[in-house]
Structure formats: structure tokens, C-alpha cells
Protein backbone atom coordinates (compact mmCIF):
# COMPACT_ATOMS: atom_id res chain seq x y z
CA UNK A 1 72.43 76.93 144.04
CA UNK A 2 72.44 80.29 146.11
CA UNK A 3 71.46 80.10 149.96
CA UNK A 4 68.08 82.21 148.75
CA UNK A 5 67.28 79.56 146.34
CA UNK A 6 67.62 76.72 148.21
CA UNK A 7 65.47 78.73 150.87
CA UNK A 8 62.66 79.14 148.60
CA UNK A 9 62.98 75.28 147.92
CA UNK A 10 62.42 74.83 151.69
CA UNK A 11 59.86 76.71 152.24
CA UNK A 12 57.84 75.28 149.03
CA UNK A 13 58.86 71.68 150.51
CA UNK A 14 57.32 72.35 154.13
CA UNK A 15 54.44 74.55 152.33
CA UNK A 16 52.88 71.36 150.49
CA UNK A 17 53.78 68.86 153.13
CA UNK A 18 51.87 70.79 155.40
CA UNK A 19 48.95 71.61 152.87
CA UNK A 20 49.02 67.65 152.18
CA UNK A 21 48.55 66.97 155.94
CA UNK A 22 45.61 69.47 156.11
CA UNK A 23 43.77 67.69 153.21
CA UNK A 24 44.20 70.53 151.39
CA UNK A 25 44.89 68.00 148.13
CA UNK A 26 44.77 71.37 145.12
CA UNK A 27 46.65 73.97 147.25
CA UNK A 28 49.34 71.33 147.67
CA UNK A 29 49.46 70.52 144.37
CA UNK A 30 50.02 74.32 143.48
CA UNK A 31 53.00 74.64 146.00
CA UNK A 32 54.30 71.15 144.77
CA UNK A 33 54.35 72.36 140.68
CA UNK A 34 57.02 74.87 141.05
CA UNK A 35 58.94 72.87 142.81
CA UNK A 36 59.09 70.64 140.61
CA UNK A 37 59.90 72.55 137.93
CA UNK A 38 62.52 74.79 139.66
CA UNK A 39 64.14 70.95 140.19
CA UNK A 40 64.57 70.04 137.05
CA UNK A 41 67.28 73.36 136.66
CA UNK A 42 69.75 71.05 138.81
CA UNK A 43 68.66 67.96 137.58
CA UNK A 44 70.45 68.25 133.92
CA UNK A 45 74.72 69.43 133.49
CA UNK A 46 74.90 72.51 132.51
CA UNK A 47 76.07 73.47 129.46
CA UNK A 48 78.91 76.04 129.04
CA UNK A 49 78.57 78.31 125.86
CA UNK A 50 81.95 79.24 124.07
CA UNK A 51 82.66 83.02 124.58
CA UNK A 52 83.77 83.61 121.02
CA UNK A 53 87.16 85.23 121.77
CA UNK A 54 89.40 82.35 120.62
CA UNK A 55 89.02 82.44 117.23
């Protein structure tokens, strides 16, 4: 994970916590989706593809 990426993470994180303590229940739910989703990138090993040069 780059510094930017984790960054955006943040900032999503504090962006529905606050929306959540502002009864702001859909908004939050907006912010919370992506990241989610951008979670579940880390959340699985990565595979590594062959490079096809050792034949």
C-alpha cells in the first residue's frame, strides 16, 4: 500500500465516522462502500503471474 492510498483510506474512515455521528445514516453508507471494497484488495495474497521468459 502507497502512503496516498492509505491516505485516501483515512480520510474515507474519518469521512463516515463523522457522517455516522451527524445522523447522516445514507451519506455514511456511501463513504463506507468504497472502503470496503478498496479493503478487500489487501485482504486476499496476491498472486504473481509467470513472465513467460523461462521456457
Amino acid at each position: 500500500m502507497t502512503s496516498t492510498e492509505g491516505l485516501a483510506y483515512a480520510a474515507l474512515f474519518v469521512l463516515s465516522v463523522t457522517l455516522l455521528l451527524t445522523n447522516q445514516v445514507a451519506l455514511a453508507a456511501m463513504a463506507i462502500v468504497p472502503y470496503v471494497l478498496a479493503s478487500f484488495k489487501y485482504s486476499f495474497p496476491q498472486q504473481k503471474k509467470p513472465s513467460g521468459r523461462n521456457h
